[in-house]
Protein backbone atom coordinates (compact mmCIF):
# COMPACT_ATOMS: atom_id res chain seq x y z
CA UNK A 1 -53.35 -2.65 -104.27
CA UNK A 2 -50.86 -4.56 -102.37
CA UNK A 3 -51.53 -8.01 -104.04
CA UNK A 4 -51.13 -6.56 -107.00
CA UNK A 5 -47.51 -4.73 -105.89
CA UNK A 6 -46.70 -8.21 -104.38
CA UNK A 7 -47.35 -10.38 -107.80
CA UNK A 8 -45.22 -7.53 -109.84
CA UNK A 9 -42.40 -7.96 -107.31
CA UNK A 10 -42.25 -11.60 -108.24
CA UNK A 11 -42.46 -11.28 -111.55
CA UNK A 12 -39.89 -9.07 -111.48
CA UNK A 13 -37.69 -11.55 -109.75
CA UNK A 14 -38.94 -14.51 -112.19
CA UNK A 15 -37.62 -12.28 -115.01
CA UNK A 16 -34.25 -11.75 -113.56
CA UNK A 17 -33.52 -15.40 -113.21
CA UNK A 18 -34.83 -16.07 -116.15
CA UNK A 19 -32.71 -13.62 -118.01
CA UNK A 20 -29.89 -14.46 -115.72
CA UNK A 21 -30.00 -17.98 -116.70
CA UNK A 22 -30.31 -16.79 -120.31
CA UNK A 23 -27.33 -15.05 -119.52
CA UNK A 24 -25.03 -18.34 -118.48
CA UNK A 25 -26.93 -20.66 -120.48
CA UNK A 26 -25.47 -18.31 -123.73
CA UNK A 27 -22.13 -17.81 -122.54
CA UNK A 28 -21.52 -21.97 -121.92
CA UNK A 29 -22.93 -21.82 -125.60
CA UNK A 30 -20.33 -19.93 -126.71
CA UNK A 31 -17.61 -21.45 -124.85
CA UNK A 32 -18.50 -24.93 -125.78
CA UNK A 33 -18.51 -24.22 -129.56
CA UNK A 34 -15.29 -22.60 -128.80
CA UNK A 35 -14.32 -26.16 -128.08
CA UNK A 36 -15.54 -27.58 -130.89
CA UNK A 37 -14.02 -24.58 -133.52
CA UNK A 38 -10.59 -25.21 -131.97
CA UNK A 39 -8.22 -26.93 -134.16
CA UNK A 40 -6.79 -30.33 -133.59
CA UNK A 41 -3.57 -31.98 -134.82
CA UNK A 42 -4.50 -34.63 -137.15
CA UNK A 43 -1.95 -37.13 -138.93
CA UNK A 44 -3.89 -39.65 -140.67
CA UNK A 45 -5.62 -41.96 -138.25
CA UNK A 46 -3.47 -40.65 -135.70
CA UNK A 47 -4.25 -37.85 -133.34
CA UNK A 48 -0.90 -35.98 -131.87
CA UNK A 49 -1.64 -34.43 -128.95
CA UNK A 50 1.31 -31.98 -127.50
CA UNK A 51 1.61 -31.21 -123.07
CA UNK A 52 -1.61 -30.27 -123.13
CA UNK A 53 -4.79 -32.00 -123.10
CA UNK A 54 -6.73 -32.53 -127.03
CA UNK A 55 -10.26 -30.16 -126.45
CA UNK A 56 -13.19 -32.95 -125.94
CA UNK A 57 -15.12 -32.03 -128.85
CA UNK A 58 -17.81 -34.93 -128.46
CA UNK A 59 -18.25 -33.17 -125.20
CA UNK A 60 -18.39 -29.60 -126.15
CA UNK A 61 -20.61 -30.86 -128.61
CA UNK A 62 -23.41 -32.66 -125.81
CA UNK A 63 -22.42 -29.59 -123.53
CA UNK A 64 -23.92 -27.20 -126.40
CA UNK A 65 -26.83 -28.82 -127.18
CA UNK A 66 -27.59 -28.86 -123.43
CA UNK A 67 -27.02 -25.32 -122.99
CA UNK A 68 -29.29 -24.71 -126.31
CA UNK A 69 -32.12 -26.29 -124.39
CA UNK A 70 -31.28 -24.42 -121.11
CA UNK A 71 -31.95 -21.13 -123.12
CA UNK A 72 -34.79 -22.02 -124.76
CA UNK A 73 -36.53 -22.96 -121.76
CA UNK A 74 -35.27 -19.74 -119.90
CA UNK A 75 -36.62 -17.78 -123.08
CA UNK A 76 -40.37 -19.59 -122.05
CA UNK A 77 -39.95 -18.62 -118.84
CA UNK A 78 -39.27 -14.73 -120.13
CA UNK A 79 -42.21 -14.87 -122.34
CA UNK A 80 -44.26 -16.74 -119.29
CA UNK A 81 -43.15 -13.72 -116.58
CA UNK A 82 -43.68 -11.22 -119.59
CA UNK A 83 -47.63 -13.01 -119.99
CA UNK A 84 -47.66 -12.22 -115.95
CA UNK A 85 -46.49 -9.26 -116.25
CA UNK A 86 -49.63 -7.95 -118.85
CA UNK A 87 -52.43 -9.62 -116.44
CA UNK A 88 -51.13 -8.20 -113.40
CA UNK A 89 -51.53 -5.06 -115.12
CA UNK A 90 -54.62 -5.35 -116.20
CA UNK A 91 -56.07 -6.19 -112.53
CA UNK A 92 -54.06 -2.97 -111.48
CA UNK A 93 -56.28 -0.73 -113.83
């Protein structure tokens, strides 16, 4: 049936960007807690910084927290296309 063929081809595409934002969402993860893991020069109440700049940790740390809730709602959006997917399925039997 073509309605059928047509609603698995957008599932299909809902469930690469979904996995594709997964994807990004993961990797800014991981970079931002990169950020916050990296060291920092601390003498007392004084911070040192050298040339370069000091990593923004409070901002890593906001960034991370974003990107946790960017991949959670990309996960729903899996599990919402992978739902689809099942009832499509069903009307194709």
């Amino acid at each position: 049936d073509l309605s059928v063929q047509g609603g698995v081809a957008g599932i299909n595409a809902l469930t690469n960007t979904a996995l594709a934002g997964l994807g990004s969402s993961l990797a800014r993860f991981e970079q931002s807690a990169k950020t916050i893991a990296e060291p920092t020069d601390l003498l007392g109440d004084r911070v040192t910084v050298s040339s370069g700049s000091a990593p923004d940790k409070i901002g890593a740390t906001v960034d991370m927290r974003l990107h946790k809730y960017a991949a959670v709602a990309n996960l729903r959006v899996l599990s919402t296309a992978l739902e689809l997917e099942r009832e499509v399925a069903k009307l194709g039997k």
